[in-house]
Protein backbone atom coordinates (compact mmCIF):
# COMPACT_ATOMS: atom_id res chain seq x y z
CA UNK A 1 -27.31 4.13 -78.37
CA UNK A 2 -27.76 4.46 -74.83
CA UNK A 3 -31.45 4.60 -72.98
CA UNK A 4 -32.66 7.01 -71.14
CA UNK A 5 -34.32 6.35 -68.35
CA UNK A 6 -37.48 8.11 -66.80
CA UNK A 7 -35.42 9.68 -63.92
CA UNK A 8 -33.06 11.24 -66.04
CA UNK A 9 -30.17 9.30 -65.97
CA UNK A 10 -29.18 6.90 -68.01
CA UNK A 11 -29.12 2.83 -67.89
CA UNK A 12 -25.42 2.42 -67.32
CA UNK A 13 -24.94 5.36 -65.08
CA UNK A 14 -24.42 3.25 -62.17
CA UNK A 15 -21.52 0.77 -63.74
CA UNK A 16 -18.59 3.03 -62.94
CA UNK A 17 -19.59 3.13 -58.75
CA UNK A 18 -20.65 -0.84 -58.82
CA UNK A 19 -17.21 -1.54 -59.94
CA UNK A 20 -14.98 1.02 -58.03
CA UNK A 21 -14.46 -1.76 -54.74
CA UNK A 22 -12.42 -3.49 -57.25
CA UNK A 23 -10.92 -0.72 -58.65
CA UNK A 24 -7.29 1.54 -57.22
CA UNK A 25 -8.70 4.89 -56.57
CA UNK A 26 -6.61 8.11 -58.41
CA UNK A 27 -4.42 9.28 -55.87
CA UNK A 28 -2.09 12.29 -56.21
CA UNK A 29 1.64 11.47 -56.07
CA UNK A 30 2.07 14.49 -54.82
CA UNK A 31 0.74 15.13 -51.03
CA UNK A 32 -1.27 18.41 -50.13
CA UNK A 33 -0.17 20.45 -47.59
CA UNK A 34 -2.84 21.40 -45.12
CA UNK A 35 -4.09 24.71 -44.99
CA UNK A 36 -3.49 27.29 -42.03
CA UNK A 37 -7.45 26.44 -41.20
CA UNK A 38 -7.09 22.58 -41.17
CA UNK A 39 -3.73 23.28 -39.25
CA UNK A 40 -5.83 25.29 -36.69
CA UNK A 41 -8.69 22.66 -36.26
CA UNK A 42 -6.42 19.76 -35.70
CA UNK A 43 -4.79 21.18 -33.06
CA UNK A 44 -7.66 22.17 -30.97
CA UNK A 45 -8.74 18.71 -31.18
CA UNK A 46 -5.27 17.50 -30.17
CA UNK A 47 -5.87 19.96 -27.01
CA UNK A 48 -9.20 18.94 -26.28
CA UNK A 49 -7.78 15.48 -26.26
CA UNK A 50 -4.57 15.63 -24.32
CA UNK A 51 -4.59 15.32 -20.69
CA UNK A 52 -1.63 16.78 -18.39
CA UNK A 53 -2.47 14.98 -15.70
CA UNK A 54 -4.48 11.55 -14.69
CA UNK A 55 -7.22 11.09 -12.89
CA UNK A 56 -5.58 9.86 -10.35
CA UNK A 57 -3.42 12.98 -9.55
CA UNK A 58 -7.11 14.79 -9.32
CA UNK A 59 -7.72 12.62 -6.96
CA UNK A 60 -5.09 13.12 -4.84
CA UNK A 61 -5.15 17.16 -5.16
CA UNK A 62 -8.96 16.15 -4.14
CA UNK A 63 -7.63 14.64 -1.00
CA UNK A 64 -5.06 17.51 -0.43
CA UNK A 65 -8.14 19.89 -0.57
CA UNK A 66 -10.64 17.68 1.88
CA UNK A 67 -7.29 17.60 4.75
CA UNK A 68 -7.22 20.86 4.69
CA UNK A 69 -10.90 21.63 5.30
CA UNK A 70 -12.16 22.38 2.01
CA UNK A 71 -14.67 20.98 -0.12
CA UNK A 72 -13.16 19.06 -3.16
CA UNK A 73 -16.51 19.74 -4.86
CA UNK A 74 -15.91 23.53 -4.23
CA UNK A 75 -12.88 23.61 -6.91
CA UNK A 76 -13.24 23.62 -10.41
CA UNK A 77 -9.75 21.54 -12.12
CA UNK A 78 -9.13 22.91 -15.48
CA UNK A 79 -6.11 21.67 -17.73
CA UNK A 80 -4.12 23.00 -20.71
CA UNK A 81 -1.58 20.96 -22.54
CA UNK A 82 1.28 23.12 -24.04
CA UNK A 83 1.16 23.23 -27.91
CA UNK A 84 4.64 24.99 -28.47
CA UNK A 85 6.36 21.13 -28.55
CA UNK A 86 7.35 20.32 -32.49
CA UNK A 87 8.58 17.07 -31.41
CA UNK A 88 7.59 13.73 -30.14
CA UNK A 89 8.44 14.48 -25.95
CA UNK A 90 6.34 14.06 -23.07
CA UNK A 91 3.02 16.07 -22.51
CA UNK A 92 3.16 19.38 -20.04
CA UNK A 93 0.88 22.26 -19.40
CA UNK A 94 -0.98 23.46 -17.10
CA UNK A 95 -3.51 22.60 -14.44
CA UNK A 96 -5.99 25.89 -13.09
CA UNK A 97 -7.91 25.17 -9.25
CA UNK A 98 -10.36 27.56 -9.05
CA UNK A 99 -12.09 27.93 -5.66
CA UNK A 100 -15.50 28.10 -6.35
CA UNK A 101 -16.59 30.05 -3.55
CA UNK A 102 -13.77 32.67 -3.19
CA UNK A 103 -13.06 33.31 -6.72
CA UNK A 104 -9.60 32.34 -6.28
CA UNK A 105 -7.30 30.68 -8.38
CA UNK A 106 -3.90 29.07 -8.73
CA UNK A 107 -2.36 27.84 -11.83
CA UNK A 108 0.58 24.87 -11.66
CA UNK A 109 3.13 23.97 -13.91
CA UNK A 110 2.13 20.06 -15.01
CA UNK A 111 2.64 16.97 -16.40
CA UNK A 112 5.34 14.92 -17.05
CA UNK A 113 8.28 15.59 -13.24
CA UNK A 114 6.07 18.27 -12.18
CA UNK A 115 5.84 19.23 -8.47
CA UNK A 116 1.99 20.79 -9.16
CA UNK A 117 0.67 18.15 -6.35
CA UNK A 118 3.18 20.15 -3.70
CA UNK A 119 2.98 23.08 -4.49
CA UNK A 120 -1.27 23.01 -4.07
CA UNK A 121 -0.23 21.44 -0.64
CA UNK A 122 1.51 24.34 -0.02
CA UNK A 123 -0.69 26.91 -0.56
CA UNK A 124 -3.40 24.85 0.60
CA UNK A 125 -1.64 24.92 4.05
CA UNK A 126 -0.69 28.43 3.92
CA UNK A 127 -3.86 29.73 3.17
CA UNK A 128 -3.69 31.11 -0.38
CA UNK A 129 -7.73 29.90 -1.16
CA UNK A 130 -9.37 31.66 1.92
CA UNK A 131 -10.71 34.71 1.77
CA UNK A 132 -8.46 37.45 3.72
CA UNK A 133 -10.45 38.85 6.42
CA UNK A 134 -9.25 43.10 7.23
């Protein structure tokens, strides 16, 4: 017969977890599928993760911004990678400059061949983050 100990439990209650390192654990032969909620959490991590572009393409927009008499610190660089790809291919999205000061803000087509660094250059030059004076 088996003792009981004071706490409750018994004596041997601890023999099946002391020998489970040596032991296969049960596994299903049969994978589960995720559910829609699992589905939904793993790829907001996946976005918080990716980046469209490198640092050192923010860097250069930063550089774009300072020749052309802004403030890099006066722009706020905000990226989104699209989720829509089903297969393995390189990363795009989006990259948002918001102007800090003026409100204004552009959104460029990035990542992998993107023009995004040109195009800020352009409206950079051509005014597009200054305030429009009546």
């Amino acid at each position: 017969m088996e003792k009981t100990l004071k706490t409750g439990g018994s004596k041997n209650s601890g023999l099946a977890s002391i020998g489970l390192p040596g032991r296969k654990l049960a596994t299903s032969r049969n994978p589960r599928m995720l559910t829609p909620s699992e589905i939904d959490l793993l790829q907001q991590d996946l976005k918080a993760v990716i980046k469209v572009v490198e640092q050192d393409e923010i860097d250069d927009a930063r550089e774009l911004i300072a020749a052309e008499g802004f403030r890099a610190e006066d722009f706020d660089f905000t990226q989104r990678a699209d989720s829509s790809s089903e297969s393995p291919a390189p990363i795009t999205g989006t990259v948002t400059l918001t102007h800090k000061s003026t409100g204004i803000e552009r959104t460029y087509a990035a990542g992998h061949c993107s023009d995004w660094l040109m195009q800020l250059e352009t409206d950079l030059k051509s005014g597009v983050f200054r305030l429009k004076h009546s």
